[in-house]
Structure formats: structure tokens, C-alpha cells
N, C-alpha and C. Protein backbone atom coordinates (compact mmCIF):
# COMPACT_ATOMS: atom_id res chain seq x y z
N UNK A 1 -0.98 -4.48 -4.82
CA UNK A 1 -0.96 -3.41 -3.85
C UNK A 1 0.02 -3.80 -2.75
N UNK A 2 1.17 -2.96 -2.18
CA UNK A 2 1.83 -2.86 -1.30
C UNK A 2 1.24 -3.07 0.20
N UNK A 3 1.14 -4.01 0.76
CA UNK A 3 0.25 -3.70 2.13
C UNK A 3 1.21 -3.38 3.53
N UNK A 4 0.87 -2.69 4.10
CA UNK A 4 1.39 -2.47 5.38
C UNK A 4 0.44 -2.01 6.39
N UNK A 5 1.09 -2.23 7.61
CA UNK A 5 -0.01 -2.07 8.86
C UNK A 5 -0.43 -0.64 9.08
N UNK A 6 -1.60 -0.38 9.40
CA UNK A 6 -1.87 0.67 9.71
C UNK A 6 -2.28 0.99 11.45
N UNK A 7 -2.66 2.06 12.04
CA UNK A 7 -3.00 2.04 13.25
C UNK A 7 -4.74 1.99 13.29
N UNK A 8 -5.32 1.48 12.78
CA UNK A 8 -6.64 0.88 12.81
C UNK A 8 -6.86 -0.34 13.16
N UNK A 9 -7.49 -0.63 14.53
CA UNK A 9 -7.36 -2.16 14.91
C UNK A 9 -8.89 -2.10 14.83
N UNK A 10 -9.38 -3.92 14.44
CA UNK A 10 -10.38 -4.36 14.34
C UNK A 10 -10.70 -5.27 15.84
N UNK A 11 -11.70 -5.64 15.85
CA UNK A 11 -11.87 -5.86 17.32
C UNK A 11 -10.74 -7.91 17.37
N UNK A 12 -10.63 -8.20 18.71
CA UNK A 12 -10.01 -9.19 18.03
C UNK A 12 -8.20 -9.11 17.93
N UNK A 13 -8.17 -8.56 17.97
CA UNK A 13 -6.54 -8.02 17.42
C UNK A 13 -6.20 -7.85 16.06
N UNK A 14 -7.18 -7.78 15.58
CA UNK A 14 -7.06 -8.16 13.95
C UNK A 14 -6.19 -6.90 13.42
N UNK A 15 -5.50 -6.73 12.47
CA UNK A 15 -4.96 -5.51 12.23
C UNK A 15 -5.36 -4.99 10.70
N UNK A 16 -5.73 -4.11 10.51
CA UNK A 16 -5.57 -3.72 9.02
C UNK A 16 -4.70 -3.45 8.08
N UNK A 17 -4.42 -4.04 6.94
CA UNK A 17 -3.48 -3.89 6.42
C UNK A 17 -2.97 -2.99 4.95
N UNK A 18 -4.17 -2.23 4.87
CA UNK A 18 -4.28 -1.37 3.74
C UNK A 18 -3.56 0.27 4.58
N UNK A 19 -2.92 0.91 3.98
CA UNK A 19 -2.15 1.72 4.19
C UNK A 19 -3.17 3.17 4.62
N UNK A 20 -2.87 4.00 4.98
CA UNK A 20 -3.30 4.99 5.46
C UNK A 20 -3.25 6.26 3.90
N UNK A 21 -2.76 6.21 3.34
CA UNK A 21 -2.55 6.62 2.11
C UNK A 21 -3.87 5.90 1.36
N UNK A 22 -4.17 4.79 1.35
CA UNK A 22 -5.54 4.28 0.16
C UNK A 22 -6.77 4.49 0.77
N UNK A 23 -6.55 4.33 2.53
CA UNK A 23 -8.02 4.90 3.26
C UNK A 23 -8.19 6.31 2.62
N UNK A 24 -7.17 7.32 2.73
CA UNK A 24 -7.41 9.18 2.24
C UNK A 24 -8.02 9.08 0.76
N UNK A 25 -7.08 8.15 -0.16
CA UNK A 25 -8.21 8.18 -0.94
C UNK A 25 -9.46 7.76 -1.35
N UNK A 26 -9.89 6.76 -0.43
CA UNK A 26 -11.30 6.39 -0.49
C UNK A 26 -11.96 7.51 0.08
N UNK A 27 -11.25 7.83 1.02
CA UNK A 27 -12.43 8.53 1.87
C UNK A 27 -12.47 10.26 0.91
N UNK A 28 -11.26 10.36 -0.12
CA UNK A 28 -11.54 11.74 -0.73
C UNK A 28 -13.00 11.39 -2.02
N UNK A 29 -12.57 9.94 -2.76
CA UNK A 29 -13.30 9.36 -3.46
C UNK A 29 -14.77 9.41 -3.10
N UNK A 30 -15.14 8.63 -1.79
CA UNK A 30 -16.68 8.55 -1.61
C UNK A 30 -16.72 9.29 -0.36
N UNK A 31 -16.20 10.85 -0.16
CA UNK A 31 -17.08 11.74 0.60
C UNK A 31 -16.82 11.26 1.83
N UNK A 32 -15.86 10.78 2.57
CA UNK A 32 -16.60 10.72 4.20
C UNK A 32 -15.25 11.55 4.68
N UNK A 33 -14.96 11.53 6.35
CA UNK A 33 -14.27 11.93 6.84
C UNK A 33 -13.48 10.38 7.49
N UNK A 34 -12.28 10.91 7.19
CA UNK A 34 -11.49 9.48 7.11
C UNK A 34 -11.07 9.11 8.84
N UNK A 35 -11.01 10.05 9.19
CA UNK A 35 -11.42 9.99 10.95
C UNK A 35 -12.32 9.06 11.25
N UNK A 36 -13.77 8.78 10.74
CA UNK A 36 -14.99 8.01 11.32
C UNK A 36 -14.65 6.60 11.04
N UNK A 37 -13.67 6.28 9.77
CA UNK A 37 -13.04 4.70 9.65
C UNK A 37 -12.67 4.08 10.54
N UNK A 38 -13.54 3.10 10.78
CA UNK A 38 -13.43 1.59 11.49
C UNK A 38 -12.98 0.58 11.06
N UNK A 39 -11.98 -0.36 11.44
CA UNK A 39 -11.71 -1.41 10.55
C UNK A 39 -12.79 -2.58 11.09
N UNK A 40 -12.83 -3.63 10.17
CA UNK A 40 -14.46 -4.22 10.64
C UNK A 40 -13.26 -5.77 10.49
N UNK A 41 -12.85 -6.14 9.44
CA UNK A 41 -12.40 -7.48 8.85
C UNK A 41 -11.68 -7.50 8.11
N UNK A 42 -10.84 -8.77 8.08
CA UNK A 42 -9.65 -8.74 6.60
C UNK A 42 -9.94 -10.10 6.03
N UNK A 43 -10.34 -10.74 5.22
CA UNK A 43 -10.53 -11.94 4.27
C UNK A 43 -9.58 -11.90 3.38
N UNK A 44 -10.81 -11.99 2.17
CA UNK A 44 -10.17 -11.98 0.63
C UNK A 44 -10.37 -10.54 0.35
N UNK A 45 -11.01 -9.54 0.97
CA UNK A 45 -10.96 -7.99 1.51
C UNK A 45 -11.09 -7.56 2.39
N UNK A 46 -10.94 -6.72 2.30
CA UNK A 46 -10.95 -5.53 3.86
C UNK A 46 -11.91 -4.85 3.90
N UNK A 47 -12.54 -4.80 4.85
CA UNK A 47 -14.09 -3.96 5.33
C UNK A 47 -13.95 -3.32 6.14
N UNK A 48 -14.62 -1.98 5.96
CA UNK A 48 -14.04 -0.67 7.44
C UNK A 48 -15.20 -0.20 6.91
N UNK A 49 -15.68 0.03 8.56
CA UNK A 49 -17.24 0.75 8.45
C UNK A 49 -17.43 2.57 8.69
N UNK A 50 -17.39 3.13 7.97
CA UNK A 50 -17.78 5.06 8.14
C UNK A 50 -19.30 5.42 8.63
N UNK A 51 -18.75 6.50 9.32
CA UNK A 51 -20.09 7.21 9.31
C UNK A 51 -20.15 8.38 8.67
N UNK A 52 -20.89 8.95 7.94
CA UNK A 52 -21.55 10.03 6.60
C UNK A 52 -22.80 10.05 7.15
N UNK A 53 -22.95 11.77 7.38
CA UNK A 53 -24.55 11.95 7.57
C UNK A 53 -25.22 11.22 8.44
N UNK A 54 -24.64 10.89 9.30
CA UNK A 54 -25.20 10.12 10.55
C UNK A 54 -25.96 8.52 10.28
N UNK A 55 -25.30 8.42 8.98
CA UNK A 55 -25.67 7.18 8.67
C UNK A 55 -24.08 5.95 8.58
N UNK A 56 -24.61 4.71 8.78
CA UNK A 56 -23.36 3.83 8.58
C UNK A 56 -22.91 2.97 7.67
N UNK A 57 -21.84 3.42 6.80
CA UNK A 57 -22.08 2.91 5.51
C UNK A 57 -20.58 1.67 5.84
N UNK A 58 -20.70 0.77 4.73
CA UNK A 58 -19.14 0.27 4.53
C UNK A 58 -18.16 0.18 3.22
N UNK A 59 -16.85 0.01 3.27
CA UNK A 59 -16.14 0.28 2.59
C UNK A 59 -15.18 -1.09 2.22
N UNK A 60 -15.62 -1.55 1.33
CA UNK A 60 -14.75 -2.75 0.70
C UNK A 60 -13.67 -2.67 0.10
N UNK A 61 -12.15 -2.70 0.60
CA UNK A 61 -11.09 -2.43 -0.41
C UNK A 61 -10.67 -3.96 -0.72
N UNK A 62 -10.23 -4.24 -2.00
CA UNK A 62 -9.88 -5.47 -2.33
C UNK A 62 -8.17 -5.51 -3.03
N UNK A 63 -7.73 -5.71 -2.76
CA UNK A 63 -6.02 -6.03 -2.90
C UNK A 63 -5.83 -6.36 -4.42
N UNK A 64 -6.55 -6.10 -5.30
CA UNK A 64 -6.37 -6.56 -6.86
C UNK A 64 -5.87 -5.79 -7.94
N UNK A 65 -5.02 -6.09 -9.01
CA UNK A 65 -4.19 -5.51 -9.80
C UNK A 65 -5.20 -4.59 -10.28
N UNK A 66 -4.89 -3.46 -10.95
CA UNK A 66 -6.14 -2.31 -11.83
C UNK A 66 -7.05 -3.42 -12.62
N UNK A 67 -6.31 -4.13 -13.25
CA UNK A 67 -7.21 -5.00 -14.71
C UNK A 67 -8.23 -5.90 -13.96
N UNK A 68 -8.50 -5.81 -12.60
CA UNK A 68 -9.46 -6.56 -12.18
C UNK A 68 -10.85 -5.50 -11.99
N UNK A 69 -10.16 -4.67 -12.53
CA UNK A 69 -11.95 -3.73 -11.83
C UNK A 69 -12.81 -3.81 -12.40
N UNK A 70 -12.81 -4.57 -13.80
CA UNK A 70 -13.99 -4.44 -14.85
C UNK A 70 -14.58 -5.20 -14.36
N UNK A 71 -14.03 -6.38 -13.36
CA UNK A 71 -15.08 -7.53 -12.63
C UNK A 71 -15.53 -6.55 -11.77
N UNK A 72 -14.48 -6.39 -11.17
CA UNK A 72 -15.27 -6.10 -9.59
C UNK A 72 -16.59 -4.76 -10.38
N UNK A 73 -16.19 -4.33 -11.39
CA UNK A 73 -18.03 -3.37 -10.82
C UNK A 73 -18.86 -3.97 -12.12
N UNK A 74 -18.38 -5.48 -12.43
CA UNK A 74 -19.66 -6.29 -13.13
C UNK A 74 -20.47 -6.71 -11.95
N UNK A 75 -19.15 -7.49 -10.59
CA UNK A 75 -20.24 -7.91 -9.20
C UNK A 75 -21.04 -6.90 -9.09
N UNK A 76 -20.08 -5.44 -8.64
CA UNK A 76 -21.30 -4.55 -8.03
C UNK A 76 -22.35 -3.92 -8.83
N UNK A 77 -22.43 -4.22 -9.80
CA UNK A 77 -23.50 -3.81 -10.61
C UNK A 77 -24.59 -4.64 -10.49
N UNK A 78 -23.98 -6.00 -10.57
CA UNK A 78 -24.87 -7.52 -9.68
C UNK A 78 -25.80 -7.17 -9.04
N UNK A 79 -25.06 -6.82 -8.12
CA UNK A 79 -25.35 -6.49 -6.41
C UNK A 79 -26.24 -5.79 -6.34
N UNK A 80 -26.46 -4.53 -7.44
CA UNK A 80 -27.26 -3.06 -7.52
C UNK A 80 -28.28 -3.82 -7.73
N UNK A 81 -28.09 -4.81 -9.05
CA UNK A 81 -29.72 -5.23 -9.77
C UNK A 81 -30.42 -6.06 -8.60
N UNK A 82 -29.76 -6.72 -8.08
CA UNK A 82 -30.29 -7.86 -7.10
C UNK A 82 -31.22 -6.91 -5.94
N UNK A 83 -30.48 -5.62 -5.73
CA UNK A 83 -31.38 -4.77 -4.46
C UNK A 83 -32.38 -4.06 -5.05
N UNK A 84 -32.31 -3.49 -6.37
CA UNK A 84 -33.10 -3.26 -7.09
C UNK A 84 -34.27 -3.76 -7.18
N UNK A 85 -33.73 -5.34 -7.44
CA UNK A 85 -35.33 -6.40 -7.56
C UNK A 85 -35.52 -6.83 -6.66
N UNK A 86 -35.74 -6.36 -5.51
CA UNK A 86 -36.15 -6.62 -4.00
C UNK A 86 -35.50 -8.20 -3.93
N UNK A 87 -34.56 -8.07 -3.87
CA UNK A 87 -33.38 -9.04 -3.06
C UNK A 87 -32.46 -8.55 -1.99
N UNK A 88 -32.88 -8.43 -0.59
CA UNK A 88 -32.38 -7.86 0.39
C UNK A 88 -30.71 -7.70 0.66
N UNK A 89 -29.95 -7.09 0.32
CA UNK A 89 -28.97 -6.61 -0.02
C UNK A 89 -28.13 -5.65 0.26
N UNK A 90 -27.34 -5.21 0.80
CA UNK A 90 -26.66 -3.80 0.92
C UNK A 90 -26.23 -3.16 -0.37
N UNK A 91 -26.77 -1.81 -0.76
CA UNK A 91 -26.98 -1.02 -2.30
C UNK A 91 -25.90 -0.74 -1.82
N UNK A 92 -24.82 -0.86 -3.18
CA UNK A 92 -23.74 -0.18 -3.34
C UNK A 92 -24.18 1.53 -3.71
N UNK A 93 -22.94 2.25 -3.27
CA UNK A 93 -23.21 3.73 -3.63
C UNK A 93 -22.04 3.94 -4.52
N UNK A 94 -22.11 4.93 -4.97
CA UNK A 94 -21.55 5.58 -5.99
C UNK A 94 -20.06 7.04 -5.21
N UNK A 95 -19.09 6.73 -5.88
CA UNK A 95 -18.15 7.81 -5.98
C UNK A 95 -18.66 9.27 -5.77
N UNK A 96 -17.99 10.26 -5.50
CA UNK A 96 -18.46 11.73 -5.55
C UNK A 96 -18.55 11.95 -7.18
N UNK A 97 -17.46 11.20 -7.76
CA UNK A 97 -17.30 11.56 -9.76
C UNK A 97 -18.78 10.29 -10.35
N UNK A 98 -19.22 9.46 -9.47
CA UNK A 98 -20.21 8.62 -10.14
C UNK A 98 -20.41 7.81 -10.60
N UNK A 99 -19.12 6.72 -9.93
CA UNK A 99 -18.64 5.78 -10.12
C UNK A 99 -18.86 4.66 -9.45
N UNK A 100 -19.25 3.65 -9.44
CA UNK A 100 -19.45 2.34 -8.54
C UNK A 100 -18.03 1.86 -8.16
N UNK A 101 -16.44 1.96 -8.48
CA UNK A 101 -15.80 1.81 -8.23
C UNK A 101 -14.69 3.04 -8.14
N UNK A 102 -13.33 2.46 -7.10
CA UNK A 102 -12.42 3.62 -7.43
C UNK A 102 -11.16 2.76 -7.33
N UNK A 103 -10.02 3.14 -8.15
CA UNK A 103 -9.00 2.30 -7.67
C UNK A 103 -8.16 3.66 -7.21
N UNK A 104 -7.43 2.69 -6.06
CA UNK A 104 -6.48 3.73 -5.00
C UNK A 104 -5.35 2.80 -5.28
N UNK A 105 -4.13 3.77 -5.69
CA UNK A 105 -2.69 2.94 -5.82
C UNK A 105 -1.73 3.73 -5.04
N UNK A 106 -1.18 2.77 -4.31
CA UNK A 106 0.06 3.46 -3.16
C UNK A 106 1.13 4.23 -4.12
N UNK A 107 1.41 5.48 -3.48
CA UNK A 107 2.39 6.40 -3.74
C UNK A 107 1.57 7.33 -4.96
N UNK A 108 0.06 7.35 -5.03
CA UNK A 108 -0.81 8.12 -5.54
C UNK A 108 -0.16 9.69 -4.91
N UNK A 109 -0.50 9.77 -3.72
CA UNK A 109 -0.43 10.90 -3.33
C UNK A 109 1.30 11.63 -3.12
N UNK A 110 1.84 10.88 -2.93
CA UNK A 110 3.38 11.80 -3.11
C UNK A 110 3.32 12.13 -4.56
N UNK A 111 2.85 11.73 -5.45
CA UNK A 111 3.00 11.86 -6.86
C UNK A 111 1.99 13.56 -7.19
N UNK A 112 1.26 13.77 -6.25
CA UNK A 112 -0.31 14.29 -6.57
C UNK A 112 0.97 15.56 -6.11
N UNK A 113 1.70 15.62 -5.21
CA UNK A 113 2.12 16.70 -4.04
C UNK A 113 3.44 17.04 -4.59
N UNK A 114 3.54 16.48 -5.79
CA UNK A 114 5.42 17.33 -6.23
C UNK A 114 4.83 18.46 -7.27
């Protein structure tokens, strides 16, 4: 993934570095209004916290080629069973299509708009 700065600062000076283009599509992906995005942290991912329904959810984007997603929603499937079996946890949610994951690739949307 291409990263560049966006105008979302985390507290700190921290800056976010996922594009304003992959936030629209998360936020078309899992339903929120991309306005309420907070940037929270940048690690080995990026965490930005929304609000939906007056509730506060978060949003993990991870910088990894497509062929990594079959892991990433073996973790979050992990993650589901673990909250499932009363292992205190934050439940992953699901896509608007019903998906535990979504991949967002830069220049998605100029492509969507010709």
C-alpha cells in the first residue's frame, strides 16, 4: 500500500498515514460516516476510532499485500471465538456485504469514477 499523510492527527503529533481515499472506503465498507474518524495510533497498524449509532467502535487498517488477508481474518476469526468463549475481548464486526474483512487499494476509487 502507497502511504501518504493525511490531515488526521493523533494526539501526540502522531500523524496518520493511510490515505484519505482507504479511510472512504472503510468507512463505505463498514457503514460509518467518515467525518466521525479519529486517528488513535500507528504501529505495525493503524487504529482510528468512529462513532456509529452513538456507539464507539475501532478500525484497524494494516499495510499488507491482498495475499495476506486469509491470515488476517484467520486472527479475526480468533478473536471472534475467544469473545465468544467469554474471553474479554473487543468482537470484531462484520462489513455491510458480511465480511470480517475488507481490503481497500489506493487508486480504487478513480478507477470506480471513469
Amino acid at each position: 500500500m502507497n502511504h501518504r499523510k493525511t490531515d488526521l492527527n493523533g494526539e501526540g503529533g502522531e500523524s496518520a498515514l493511510v490515505s484519505n481515499e482507504i479511510l472512504s472506503q472503510a468507512s463505505r465498507a463498514f457503514d460509518f460516516d467518515i467525518h466521525s474518524i479519529q486517528f488513535v495510533s500507528n504501529s505495525t497498524n493503524e487504529v482510528y476510532k468512529y462513532i456509529k449509532d452513538s456507539r464507539a467502535y475501532f478500525l484497524r487498517l494494516s499495510p499488507k499485500p491482498v495475499e495476506y488477508e486469509k491470515t488476517i481474518q484467520a486472527e479475526v476469526q480468533w478473536v471472534r471465538y475467544l469473545a465468544e468463549n467469554g474471553v474479554r475481548t473487543s468482537l470484531p464486526i462484520q462489513t455491510i456485504e458480511g465480511n470480517m474483512t475488507k481490503v481497500c487499494i489506493e487508486g480504487m476509487e478513480a478507477s470506480r469514477n471513469k
